[in-house]
N, C-alpha and C. Protein backbone atom coordinates (compact mmCIF):
# COMPACT_ATOMS: atom_id res chain seq x y z
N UNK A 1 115.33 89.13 55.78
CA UNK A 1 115.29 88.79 57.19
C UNK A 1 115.86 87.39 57.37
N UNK A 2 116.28 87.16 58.56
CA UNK A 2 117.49 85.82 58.62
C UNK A 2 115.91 84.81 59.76
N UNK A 3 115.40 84.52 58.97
CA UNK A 3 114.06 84.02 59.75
C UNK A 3 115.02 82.42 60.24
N UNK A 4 115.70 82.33 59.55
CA UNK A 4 116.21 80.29 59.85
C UNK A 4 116.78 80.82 61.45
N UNK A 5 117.45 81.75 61.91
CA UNK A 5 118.01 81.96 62.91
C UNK A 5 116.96 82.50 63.95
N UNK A 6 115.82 83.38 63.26
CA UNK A 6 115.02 83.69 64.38
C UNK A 6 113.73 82.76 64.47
N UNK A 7 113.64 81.67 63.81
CA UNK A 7 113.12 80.66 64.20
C UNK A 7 113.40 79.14 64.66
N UNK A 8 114.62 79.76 64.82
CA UNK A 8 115.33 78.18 65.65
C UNK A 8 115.66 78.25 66.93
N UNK A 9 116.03 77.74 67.21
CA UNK A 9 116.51 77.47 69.28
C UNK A 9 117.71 77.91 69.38
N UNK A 10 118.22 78.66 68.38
CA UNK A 10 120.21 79.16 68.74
C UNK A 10 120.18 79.69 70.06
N UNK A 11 119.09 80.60 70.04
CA UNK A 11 119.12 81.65 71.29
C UNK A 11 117.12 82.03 71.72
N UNK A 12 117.42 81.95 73.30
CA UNK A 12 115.97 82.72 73.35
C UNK A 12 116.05 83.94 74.14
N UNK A 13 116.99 84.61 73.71
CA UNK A 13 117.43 85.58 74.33
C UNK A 13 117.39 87.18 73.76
N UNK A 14 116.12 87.68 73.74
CA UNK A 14 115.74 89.14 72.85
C UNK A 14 116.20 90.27 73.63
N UNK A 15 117.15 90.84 73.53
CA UNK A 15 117.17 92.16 73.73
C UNK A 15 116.25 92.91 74.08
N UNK A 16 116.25 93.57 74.54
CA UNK A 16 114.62 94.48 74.96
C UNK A 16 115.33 96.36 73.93
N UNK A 17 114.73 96.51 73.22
CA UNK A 17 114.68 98.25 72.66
C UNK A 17 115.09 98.84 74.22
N UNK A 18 116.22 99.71 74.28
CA UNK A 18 116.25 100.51 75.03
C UNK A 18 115.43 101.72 74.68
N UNK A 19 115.08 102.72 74.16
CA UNK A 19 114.06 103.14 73.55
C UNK A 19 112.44 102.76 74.64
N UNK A 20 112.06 101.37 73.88
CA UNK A 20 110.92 101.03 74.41
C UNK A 20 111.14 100.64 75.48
N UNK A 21 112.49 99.94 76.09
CA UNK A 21 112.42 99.97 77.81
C UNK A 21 112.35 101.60 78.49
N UNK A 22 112.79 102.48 77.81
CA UNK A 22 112.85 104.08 78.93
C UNK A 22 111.81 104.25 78.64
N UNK A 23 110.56 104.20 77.90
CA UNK A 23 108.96 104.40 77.82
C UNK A 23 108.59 103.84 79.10
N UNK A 24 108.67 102.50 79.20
CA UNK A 24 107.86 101.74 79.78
C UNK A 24 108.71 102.28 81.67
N UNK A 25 109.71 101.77 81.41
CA UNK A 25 110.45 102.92 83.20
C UNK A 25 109.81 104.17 83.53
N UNK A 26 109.59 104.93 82.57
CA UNK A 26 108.83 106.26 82.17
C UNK A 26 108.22 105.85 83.48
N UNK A 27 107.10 104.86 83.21
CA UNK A 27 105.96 105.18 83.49
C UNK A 27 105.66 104.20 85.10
N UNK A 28 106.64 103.45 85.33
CA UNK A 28 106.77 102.12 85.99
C UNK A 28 107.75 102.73 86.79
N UNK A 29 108.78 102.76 86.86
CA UNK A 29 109.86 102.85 87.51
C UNK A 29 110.84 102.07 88.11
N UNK A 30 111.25 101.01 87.34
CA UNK A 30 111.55 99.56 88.12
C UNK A 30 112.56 99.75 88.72
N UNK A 31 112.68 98.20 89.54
CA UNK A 31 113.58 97.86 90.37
C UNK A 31 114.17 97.25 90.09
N UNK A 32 113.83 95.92 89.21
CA UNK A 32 114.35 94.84 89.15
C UNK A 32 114.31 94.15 87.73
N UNK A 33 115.38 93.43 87.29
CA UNK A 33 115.61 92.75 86.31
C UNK A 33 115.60 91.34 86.07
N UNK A 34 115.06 90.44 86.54
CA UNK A 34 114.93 89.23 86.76
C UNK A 34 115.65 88.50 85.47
N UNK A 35 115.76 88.69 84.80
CA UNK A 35 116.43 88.21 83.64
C UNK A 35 117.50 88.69 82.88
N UNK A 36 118.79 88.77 83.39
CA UNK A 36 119.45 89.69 82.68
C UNK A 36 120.90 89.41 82.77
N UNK A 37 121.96 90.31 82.29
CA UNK A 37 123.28 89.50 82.63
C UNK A 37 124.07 91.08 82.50
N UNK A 38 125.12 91.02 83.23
CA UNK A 38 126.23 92.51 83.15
C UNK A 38 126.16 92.84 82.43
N UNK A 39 125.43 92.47 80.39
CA UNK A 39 125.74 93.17 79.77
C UNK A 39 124.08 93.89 79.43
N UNK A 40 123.45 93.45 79.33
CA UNK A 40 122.37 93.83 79.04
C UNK A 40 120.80 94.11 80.12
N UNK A 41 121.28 94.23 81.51
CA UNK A 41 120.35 94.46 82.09
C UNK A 41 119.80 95.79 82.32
N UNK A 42 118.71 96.33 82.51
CA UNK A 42 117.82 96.89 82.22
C UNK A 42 117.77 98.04 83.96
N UNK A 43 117.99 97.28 84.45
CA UNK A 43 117.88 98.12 86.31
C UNK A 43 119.33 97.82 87.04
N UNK A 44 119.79 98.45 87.82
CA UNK A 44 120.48 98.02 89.20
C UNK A 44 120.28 97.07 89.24
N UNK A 45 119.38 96.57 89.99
CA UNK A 45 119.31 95.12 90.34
C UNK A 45 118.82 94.35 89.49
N UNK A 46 119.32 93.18 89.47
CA UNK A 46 119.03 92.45 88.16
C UNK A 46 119.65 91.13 88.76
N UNK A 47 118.95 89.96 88.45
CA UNK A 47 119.79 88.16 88.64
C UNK A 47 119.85 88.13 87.16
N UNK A 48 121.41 86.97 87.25
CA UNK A 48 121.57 86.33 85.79
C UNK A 48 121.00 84.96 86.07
N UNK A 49 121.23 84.60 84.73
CA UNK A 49 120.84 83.02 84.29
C UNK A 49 121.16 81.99 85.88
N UNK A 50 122.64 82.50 85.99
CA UNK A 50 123.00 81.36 87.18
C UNK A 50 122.39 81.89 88.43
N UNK A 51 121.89 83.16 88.71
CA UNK A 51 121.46 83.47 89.89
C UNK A 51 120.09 83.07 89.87
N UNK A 52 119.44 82.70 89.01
CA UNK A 52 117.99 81.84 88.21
C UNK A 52 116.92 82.98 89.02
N UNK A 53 116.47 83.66 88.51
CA UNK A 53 115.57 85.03 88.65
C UNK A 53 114.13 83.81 89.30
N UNK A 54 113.59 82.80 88.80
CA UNK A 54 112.70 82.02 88.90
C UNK A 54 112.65 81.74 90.59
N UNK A 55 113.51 81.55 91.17
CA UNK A 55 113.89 80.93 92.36
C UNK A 55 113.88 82.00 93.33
N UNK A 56 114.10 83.68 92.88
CA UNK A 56 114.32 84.70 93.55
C UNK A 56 112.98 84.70 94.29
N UNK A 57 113.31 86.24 95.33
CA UNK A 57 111.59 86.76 95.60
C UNK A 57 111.75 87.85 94.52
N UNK A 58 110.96 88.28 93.97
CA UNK A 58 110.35 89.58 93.44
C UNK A 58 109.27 90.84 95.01
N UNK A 59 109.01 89.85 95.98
CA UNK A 59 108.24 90.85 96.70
C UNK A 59 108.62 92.32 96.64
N UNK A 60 107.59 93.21 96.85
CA UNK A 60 107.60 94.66 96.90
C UNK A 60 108.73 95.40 95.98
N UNK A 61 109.61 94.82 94.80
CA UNK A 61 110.09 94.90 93.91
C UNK A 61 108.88 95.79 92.74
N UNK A 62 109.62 96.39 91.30
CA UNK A 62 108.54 97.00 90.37
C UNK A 62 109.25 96.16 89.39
N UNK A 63 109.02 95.08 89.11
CA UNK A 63 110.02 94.09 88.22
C UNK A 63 109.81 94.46 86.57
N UNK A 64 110.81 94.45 85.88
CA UNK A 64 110.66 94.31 84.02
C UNK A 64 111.13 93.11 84.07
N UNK A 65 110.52 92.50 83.25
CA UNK A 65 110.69 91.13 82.87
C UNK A 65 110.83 90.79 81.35
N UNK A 66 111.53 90.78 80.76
CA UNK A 66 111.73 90.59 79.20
C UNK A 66 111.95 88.55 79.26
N UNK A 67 111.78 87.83 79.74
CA UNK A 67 112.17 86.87 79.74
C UNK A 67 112.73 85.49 78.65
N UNK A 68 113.46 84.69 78.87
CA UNK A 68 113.86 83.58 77.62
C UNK A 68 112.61 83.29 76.84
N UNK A 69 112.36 83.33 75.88
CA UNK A 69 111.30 82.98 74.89
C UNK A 69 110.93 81.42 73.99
N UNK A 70 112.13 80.86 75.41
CA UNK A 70 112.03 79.16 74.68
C UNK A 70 110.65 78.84 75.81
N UNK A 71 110.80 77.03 75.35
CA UNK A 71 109.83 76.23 76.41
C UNK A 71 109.69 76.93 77.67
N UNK A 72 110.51 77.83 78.21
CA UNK A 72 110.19 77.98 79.84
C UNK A 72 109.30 78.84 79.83
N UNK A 73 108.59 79.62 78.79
CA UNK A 73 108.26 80.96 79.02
C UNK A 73 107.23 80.89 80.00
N UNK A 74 106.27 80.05 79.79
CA UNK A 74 105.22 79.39 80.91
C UNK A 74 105.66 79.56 82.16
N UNK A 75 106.72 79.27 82.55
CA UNK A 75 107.09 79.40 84.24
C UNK A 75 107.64 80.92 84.63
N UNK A 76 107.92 81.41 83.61
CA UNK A 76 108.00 83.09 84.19
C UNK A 76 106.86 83.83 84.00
N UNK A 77 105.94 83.60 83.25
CA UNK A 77 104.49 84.22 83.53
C UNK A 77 103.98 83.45 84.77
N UNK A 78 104.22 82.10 84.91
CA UNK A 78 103.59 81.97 86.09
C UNK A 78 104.28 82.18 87.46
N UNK A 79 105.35 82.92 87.64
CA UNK A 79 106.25 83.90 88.74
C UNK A 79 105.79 84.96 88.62
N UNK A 80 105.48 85.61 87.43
CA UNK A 80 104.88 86.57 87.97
C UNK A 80 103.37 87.10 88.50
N UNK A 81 102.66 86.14 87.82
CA UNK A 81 101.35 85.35 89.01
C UNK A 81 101.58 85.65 90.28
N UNK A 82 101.92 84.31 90.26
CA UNK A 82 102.45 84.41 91.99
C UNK A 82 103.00 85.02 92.43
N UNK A 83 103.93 85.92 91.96
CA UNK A 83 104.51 87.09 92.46
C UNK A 83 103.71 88.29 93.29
N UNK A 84 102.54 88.34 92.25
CA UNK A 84 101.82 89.44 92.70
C UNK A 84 100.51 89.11 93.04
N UNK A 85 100.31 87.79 93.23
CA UNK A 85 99.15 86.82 93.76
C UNK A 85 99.21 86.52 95.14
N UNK A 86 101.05 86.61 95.75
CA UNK A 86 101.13 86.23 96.72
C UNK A 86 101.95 87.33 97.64
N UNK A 87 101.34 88.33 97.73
CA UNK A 87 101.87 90.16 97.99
C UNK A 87 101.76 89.79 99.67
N UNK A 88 102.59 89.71 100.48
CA UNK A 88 102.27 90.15 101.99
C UNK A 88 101.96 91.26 102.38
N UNK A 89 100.92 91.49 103.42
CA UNK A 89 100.37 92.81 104.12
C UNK A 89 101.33 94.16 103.38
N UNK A 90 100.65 94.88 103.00
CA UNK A 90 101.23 96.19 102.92
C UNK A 90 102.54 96.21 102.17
N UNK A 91 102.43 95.31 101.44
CA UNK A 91 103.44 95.48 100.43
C UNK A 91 102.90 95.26 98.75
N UNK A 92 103.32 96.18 98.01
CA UNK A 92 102.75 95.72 96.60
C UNK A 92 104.33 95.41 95.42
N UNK A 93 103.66 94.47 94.29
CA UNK A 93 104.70 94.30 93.89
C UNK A 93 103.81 94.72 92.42
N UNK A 94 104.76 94.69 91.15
CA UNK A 94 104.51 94.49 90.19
C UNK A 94 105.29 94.42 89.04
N UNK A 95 104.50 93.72 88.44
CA UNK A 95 105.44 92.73 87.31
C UNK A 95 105.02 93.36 85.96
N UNK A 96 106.19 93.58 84.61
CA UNK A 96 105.55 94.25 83.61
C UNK A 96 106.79 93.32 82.49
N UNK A 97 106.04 92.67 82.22
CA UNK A 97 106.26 91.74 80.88
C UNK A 97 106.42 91.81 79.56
N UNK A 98 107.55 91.73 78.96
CA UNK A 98 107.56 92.08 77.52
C UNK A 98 107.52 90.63 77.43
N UNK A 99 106.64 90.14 76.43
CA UNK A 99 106.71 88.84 75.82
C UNK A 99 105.97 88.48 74.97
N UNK A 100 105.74 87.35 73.91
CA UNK A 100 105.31 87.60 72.30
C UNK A 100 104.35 87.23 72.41
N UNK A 101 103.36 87.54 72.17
CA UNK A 101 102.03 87.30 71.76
C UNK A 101 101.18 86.32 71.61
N UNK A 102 101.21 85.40 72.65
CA UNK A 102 100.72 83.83 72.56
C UNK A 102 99.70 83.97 73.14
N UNK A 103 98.38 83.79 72.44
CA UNK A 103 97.13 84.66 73.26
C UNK A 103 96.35 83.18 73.08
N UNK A 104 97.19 82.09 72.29
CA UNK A 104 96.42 80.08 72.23
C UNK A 104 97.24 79.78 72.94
N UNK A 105 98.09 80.15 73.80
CA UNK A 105 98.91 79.07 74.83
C UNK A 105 97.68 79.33 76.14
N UNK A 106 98.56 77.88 77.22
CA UNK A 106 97.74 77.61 78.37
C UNK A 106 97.83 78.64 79.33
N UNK A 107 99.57 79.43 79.04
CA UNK A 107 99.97 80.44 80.10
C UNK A 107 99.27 81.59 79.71
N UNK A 108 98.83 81.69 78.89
CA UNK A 108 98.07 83.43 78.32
C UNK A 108 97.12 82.95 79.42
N UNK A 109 96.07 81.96 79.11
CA UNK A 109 94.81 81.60 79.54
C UNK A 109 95.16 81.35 80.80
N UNK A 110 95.59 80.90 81.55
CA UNK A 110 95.47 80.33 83.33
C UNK A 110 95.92 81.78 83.81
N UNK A 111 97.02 82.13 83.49
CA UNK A 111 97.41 84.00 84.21
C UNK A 111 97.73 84.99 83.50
N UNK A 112 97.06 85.68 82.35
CA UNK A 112 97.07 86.54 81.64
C UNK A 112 95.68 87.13 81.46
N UNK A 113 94.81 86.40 80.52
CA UNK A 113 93.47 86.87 80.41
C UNK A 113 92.56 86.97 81.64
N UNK A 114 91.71 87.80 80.82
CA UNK A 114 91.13 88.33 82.12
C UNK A 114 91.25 88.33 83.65
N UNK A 115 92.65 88.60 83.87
CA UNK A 115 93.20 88.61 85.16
C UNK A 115 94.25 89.93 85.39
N UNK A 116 95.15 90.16 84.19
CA UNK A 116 95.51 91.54 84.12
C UNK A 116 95.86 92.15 82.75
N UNK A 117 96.42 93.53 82.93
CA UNK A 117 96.25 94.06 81.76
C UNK A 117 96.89 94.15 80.82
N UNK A 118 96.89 93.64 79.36
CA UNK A 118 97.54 93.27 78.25
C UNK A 118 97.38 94.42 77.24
N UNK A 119 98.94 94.60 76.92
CA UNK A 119 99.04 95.66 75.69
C UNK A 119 99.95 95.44 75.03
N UNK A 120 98.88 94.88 73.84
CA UNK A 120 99.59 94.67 72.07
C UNK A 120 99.86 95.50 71.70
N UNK A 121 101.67 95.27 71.13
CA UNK A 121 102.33 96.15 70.45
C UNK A 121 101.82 96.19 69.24
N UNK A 122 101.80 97.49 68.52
CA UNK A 122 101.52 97.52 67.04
C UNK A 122 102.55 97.56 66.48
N UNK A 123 102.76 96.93 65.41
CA UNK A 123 103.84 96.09 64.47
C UNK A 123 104.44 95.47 65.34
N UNK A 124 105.91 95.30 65.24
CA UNK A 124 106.79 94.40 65.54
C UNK A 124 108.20 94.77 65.91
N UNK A 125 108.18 94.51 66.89
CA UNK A 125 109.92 95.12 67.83
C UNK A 125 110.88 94.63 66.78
N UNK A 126 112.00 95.39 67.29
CA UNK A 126 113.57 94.63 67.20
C UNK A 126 114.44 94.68 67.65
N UNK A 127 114.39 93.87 68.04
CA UNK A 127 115.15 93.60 69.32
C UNK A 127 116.70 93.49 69.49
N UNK A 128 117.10 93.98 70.34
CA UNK A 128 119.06 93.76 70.31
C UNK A 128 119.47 94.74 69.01
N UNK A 129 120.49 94.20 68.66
CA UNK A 129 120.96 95.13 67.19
C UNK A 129 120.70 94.58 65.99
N UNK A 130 119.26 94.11 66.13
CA UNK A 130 118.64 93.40 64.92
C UNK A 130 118.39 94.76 63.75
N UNK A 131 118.27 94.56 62.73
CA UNK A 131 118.26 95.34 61.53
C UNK A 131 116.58 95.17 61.45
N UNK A 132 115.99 94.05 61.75
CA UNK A 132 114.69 92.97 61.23
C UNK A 132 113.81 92.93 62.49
N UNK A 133 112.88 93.48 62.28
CA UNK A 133 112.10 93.00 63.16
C UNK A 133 111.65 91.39 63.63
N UNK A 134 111.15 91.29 64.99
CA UNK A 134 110.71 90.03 65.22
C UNK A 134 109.88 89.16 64.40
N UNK A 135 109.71 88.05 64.28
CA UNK A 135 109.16 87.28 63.45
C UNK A 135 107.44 87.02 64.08
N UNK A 136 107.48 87.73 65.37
CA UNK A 136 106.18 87.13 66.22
C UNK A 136 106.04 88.68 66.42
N UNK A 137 104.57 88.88 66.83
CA UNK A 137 103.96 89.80 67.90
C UNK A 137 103.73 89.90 69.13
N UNK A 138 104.40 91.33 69.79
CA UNK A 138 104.48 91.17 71.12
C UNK A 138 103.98 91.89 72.06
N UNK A 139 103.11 91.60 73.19
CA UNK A 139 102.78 92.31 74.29
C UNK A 139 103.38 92.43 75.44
N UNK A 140 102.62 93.23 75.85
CA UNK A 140 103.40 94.06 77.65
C UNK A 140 102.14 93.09 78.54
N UNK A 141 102.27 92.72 79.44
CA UNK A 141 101.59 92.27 80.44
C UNK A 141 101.72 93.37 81.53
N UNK A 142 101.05 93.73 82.42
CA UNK A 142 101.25 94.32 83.77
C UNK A 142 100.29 93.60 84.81
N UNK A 143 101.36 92.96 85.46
CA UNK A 143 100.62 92.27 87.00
C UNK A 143 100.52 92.97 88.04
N UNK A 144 99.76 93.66 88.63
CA UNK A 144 99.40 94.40 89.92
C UNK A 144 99.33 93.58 91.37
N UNK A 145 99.90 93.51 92.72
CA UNK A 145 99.56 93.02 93.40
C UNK A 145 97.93 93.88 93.77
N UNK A 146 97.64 93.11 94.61
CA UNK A 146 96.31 93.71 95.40
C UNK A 146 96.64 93.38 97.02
N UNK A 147 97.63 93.89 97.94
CA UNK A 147 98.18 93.52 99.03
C UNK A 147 96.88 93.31 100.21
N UNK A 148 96.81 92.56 101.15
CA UNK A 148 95.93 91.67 101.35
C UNK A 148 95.69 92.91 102.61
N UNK A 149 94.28 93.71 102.49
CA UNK A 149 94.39 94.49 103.60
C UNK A 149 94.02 93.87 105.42
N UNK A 150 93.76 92.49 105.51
CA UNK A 150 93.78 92.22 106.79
C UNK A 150 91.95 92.21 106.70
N UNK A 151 91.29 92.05 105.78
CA UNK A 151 90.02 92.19 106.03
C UNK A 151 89.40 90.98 105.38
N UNK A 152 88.51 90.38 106.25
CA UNK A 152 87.90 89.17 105.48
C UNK A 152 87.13 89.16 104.22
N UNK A 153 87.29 88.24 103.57
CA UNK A 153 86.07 88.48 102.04
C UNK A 153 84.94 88.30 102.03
């Protein structure tokens, strides 16, 4: 396994298994690709890097999110928080996350745990036209809106 390359900063850019993306559409049906580029996106609609998916709306969208796996990863779990934290009347959104397994970071803990539902992959993806599996373990997140029915709490 070429671990010097999949543990350095060359790229934070994983392929998602087509395979394990038509499971997960299976069952989801998305809309949207928030992270992606002409060659490798995942839905119709999809922003690249320069269209910065972060900055988009996701509203009433069924988003896959495979996102960069450097320092930012924190700010796309926390879009999709707010994504589906901040659902207007009668609209639902939801967000379904492939991303590695950081269950001691701050972003697992502030919008992951016990807030929605997490599913660890058993063994280890590989991603793109890797021969080698990933060097980390990875879960699916699914963020549900709860669209605000107009009724007080």
């Amino acid at each position: 396994m070429n671990t010097e390359l999949m543990f350095s900063s060359v790229t934070d850019q994983w392929a998602t298994p087509q395979a394990f993306f038509d499971q997960l559409n299976k069952e989801f049906h998305f809309t949207l690709d928030p992270c992606a580029d002409a060659q490798n996106h995942k839905c119709d609609r999809y922003f690249t890097k320069e269209q910065d998916g972060l900055v988009q709306s996701w509203e009433g969208e069924r988003v896959f999110c495979n996102p960069p796996y450097g320092r930012c990863i924190g700010d796309w779990v926390h879009k999709a928080f707010d994504s589906v934290a901040h659902t207007h009347t009668h609209t639902h959104t939801l967000v379904v996350m492939l991303i590695p397994a950081r269950t001691d970071t701050r972003w697992f803990h502030d919008y992951i745990y016990q807030k929605h539902e997490v599913r660890f992959i058993r063994g280890r993806l590989k991603f793109g036209d890797s021969k080698n599996p990933a060097p980390f373990p990875s879960m699916v997140v699914v963020f549900r809106s709860k669209p605000d029915t107009g009724d007080a709490d």
